[in-house]
Protein backbone atom coordinates (compact mmCIF):
# COMPACT_ATOMS: atom_id res chain seq x y z
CA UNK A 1 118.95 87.41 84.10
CA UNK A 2 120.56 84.56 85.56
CA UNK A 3 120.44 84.50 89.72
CA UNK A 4 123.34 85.86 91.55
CA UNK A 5 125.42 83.47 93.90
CA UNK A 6 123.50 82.74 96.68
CA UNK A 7 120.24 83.66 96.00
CA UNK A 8 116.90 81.48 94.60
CA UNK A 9 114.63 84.68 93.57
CA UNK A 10 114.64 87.54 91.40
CA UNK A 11 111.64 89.69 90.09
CA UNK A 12 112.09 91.66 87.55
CA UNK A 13 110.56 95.20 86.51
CA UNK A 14 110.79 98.18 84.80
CA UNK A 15 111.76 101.22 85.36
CA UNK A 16 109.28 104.13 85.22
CA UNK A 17 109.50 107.39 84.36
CA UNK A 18 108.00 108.58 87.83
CA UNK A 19 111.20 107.02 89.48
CA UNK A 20 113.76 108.77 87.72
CA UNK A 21 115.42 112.62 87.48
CA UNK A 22 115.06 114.96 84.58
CA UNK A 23 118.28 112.97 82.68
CA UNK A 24 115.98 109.92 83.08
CA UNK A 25 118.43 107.91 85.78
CA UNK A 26 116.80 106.53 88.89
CA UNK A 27 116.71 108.45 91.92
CA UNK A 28 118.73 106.80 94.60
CA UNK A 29 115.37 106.61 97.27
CA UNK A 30 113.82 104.48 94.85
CA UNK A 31 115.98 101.58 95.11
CA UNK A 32 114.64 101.07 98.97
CA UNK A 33 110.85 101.20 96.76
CA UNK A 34 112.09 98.40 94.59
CA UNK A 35 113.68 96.17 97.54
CA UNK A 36 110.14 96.57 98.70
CA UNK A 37 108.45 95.51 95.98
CA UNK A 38 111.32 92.25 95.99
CA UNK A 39 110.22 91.90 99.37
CA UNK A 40 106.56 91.53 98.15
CA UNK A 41 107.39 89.19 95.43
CA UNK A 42 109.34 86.72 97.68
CA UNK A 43 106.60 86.45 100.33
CA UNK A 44 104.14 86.16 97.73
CA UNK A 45 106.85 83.20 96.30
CA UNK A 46 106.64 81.70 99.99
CA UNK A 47 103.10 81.46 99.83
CA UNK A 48 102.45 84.72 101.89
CA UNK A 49 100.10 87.57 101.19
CA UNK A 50 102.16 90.85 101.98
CA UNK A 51 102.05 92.84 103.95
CA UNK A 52 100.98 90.76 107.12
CA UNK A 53 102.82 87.23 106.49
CA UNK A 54 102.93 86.84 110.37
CA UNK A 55 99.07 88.02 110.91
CA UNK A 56 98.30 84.85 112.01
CA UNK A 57 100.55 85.12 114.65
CA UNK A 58 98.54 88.19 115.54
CA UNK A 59 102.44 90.31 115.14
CA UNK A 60 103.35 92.72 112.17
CA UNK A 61 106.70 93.01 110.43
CA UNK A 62 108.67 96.43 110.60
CA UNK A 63 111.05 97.43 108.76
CA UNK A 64 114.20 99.05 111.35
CA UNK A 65 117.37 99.43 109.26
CA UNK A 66 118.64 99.63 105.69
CA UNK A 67 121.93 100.20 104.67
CA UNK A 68 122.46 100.81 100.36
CA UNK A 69 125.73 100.75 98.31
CA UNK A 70 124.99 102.68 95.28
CA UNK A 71 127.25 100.96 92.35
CA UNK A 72 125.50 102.15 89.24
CA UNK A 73 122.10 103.67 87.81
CA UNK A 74 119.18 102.16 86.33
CA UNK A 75 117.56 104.20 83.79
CA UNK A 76 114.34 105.40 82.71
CA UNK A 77 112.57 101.95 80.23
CA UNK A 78 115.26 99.67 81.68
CA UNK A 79 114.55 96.07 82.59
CA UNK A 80 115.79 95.26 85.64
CA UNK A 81 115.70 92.76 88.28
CA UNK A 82 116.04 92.44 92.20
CA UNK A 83 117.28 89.73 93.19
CA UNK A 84 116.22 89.04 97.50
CA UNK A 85 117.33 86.50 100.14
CA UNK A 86 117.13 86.05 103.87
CA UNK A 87 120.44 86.70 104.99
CA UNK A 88 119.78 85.85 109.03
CA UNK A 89 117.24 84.68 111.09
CA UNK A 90 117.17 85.72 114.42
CA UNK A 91 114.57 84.98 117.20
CA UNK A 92 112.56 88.11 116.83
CA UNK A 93 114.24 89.26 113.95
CA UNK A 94 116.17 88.57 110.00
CA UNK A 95 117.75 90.45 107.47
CA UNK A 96 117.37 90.49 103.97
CA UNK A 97 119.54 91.09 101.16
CA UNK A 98 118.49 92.52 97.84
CA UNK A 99 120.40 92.95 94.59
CA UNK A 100 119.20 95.55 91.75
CA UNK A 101 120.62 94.05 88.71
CA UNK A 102 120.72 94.74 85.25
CA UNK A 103 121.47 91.96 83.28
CA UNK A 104 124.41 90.41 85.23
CA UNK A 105 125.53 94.20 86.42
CA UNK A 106 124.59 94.60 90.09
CA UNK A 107 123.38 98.41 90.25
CA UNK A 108 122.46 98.75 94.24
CA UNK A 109 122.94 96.24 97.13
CA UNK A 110 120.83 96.90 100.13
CA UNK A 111 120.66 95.45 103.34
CA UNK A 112 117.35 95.59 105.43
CA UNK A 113 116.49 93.96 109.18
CA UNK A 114 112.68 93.95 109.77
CA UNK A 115 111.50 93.15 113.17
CA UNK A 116 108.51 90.47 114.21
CA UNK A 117 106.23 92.74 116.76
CA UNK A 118 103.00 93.23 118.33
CA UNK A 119 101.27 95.83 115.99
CA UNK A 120 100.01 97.94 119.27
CA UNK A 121 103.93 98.62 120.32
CA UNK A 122 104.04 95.88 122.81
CA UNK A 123 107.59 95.23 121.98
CA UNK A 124 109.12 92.65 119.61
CA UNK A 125 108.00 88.81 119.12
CA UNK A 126 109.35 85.52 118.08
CA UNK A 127 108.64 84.92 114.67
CA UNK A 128 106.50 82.21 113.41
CA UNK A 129 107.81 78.40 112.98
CA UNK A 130 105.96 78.45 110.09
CA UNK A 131 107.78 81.17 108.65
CA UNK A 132 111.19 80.43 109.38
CA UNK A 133 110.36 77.34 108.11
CA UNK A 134 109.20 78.19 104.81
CA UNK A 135 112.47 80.85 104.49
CA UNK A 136 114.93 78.12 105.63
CA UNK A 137 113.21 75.10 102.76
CA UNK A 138 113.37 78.03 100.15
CA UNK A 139 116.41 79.67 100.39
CA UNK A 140 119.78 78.20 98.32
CA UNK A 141 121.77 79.32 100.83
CA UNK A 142 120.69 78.38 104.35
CA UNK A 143 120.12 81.92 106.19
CA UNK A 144 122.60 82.27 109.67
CA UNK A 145 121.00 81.80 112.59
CA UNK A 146 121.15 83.94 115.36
């Protein structure tokens, strides 16, 4: 698969039968599981270990809103591929975009905003340098700030 506009990553997987209906087509709460796993796969690309990329920090990353636009269905023993950016950096916050392809077909596009915060519920954090850092020197498409 070749990398949609935009975007520098892409993992790809396949789909199991676990994650599908009885006609074998994914069920639509799994594409949030594979944007997860995305997620994983571009930390770990960044040089993170998931899930606490901002332990050092001594802060946690939450995730507080997703928004999906179902366009098609992955099936059961399909190859498929998410492709994952950082669409905006905030102080305290960013959003990432994610992409379930197959082939060149985009399948699901999700939207998710995670939120840099003290893990005992003392409210929300700036994120790391470090971090923001490492998104901005990896990304094709420099993330908006703000």
């Amino acid at each position: 698969m070749s990398l949609p506009d935009g975007f520098a990553f892409a993992h790809e997987l396949r789909v199991r039968w676990s994650e599908t209906d009885p006609q074998g087509i994914v069920f639509n709460a799994n594409y949030l599981l594979y944007a997860d796993v995305g997620f994983t796969e571009y930390l770990r690309a960044l040089g993170y270990p998931y899930p606490m990329p901002t332990k050092d920090a001594g802060t946690e990353l939450f995730a507080v809103r997703s928004e999906v636009d179902f366009r098609g269905s992955a099936r059961f023993d399909e190859v498929i591929a998410v492709a994952v950016r950082t669409a905006r950096i905030g102080r305290s916050s960013f959003t990432m975009e994610f992409e379930v392809r197959r082939d060149d077909a985009l399948l699901t596009a999700i939207r998710s905003t995670y939120v840099n915060a003290a893990p005992d519920g003392g409210g929300a954090r700036p994120l790391p340098v470090d971090f923001v850092t490492r998104i901005e020197a990896f990304e094709a498409v420099a993330p908006v700030r703000g």
